[in-house]
C-alpha atoms as a PDB file:
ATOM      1  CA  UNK A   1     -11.195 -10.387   5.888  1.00  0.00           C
ATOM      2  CA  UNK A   2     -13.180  -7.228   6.035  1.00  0.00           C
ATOM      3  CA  UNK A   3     -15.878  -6.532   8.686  1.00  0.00           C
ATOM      4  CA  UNK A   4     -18.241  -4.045   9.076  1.00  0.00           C
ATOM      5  CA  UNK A   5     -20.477  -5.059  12.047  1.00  0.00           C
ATOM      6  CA  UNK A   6     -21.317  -2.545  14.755  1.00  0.00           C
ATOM      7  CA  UNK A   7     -18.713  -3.176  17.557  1.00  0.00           C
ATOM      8  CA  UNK A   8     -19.636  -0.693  19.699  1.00  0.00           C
ATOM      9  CA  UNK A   9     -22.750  -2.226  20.191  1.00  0.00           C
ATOM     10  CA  UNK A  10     -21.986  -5.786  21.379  1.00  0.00           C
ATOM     11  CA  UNK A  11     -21.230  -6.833  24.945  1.00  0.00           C
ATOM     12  CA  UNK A  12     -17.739  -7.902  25.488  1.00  0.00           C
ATOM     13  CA  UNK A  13     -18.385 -11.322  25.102  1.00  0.00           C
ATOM     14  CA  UNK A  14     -19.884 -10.930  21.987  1.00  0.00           C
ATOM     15  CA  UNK A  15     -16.909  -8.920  20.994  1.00  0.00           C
ATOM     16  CA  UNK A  16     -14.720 -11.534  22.093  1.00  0.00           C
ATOM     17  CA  UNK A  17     -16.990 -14.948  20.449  1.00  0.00           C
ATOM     18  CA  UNK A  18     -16.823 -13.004  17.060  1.00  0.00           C
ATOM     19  CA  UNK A  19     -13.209 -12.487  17.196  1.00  0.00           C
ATOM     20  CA  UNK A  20     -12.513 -15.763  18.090  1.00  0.00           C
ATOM     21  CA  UNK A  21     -14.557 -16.619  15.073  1.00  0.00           C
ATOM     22  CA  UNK A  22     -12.559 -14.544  12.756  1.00  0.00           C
ATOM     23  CA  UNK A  23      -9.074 -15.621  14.111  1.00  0.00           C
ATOM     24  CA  UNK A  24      -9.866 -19.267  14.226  1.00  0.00           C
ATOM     25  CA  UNK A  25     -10.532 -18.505   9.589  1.00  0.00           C
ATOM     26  CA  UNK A  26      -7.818 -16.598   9.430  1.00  0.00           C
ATOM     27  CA  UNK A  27      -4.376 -17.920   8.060  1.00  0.00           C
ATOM     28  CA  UNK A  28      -1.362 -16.849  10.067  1.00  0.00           C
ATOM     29  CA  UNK A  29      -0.609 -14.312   7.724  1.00  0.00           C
ATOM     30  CA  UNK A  30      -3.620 -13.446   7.703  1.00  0.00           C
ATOM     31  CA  UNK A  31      -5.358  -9.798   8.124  1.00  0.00           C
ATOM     32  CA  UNK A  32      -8.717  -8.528   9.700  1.00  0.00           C
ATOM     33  CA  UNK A  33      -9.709  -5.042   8.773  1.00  0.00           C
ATOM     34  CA  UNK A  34     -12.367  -3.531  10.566  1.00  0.00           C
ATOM     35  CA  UNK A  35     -13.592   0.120  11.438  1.00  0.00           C
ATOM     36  CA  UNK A  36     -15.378   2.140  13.911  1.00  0.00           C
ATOM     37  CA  UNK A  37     -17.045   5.197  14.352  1.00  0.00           C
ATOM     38  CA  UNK A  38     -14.833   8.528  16.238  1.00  0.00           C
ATOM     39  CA  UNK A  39     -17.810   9.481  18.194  1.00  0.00           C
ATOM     40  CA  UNK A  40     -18.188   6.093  19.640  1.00  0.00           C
ATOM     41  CA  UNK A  41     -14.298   5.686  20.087  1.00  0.00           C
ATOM     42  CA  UNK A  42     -14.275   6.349  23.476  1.00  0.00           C
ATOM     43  CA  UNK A  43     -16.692   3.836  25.057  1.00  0.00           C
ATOM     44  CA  UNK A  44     -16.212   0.967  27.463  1.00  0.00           C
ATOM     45  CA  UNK A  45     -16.851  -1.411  23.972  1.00  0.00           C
ATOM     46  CA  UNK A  46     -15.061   0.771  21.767  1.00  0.00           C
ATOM     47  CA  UNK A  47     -12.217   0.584  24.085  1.00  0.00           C
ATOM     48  CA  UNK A  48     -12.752  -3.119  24.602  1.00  0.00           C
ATOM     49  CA  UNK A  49     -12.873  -4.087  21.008  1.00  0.00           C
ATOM     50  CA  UNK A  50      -9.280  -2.546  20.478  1.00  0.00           C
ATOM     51  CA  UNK A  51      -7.831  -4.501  23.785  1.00  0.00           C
ATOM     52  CA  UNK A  52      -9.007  -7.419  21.942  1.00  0.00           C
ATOM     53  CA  UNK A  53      -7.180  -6.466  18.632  1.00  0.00           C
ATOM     54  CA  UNK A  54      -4.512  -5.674  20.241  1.00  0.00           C
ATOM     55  CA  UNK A  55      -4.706  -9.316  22.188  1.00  0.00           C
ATOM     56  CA  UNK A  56      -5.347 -11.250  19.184  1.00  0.00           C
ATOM     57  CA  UNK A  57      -3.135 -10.227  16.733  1.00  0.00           C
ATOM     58  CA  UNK A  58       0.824  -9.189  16.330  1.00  0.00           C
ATOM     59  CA  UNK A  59      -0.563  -5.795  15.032  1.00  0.00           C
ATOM     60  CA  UNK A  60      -3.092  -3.415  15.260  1.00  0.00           C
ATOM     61  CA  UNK A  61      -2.508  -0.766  13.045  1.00  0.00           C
ATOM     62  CA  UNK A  62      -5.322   2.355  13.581  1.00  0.00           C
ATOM     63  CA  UNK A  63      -5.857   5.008  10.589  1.00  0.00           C
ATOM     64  CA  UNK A  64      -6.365   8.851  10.718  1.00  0.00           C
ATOM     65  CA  UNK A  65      -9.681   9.763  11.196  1.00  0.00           C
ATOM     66  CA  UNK A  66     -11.405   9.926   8.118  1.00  0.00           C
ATOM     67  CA  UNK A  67     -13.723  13.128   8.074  1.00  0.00           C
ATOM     68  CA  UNK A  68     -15.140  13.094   4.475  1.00  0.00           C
ATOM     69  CA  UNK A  69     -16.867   9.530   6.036  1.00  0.00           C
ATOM     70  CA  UNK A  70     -20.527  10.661   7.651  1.00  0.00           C
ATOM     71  CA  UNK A  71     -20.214  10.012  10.664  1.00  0.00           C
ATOM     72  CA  UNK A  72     -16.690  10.283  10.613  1.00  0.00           C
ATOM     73  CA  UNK A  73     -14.531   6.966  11.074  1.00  0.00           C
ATOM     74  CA  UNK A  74     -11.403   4.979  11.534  1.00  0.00           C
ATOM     75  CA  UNK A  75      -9.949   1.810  10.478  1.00  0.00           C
ATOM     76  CA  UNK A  76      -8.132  -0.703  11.859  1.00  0.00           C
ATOM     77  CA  UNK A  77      -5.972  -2.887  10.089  1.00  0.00           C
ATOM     78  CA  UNK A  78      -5.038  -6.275  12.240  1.00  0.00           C
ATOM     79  CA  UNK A  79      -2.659  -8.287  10.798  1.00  0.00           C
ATOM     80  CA  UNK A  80      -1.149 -11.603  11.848  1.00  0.00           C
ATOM     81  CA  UNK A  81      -3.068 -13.596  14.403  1.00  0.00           C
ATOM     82  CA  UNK A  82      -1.789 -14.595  17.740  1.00  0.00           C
END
């Protein structure tokens, strides 16, 4: 599954009712790629949204920046839900 909503600009529980979403049509093998942008990396839902990741699945997997992206970005690859 491949997402590319805006993260960074949902409240936490948002975050968290779309994730539950996705894991609950995922297959335990399954993967959830997503990405974000580096200048909003930082922020308190930036920041959340990978704690969730991280919570949800057995890994979270983050690529190099990707500079020739405008803005630049980052990926995360989630594989294997909890």
């Amino acid at each position: 599954m491949v997402s590319g909503l805006p993260w960074a600009a949902f409240t936490e529980a948002r975050q968290r009712d779309l994730l539950s979403a996705v894991v609950e049509a995922l297959s335990p093998q399954g993967a959830f790629t997503t990405f974000a942008y580096v200048h909003a990396r930082h922020t308190r839902a930036a920041r959340n949204l990978l704690r969730s990741l991280e919570s949800l699945f057995d890994e979270v997997v983050t690529s190099r920046t990707v500079w020739t992206n405008l803005p630049p970005a980052l990926v995360y690859h989630c594989r294997r839900p909890t």
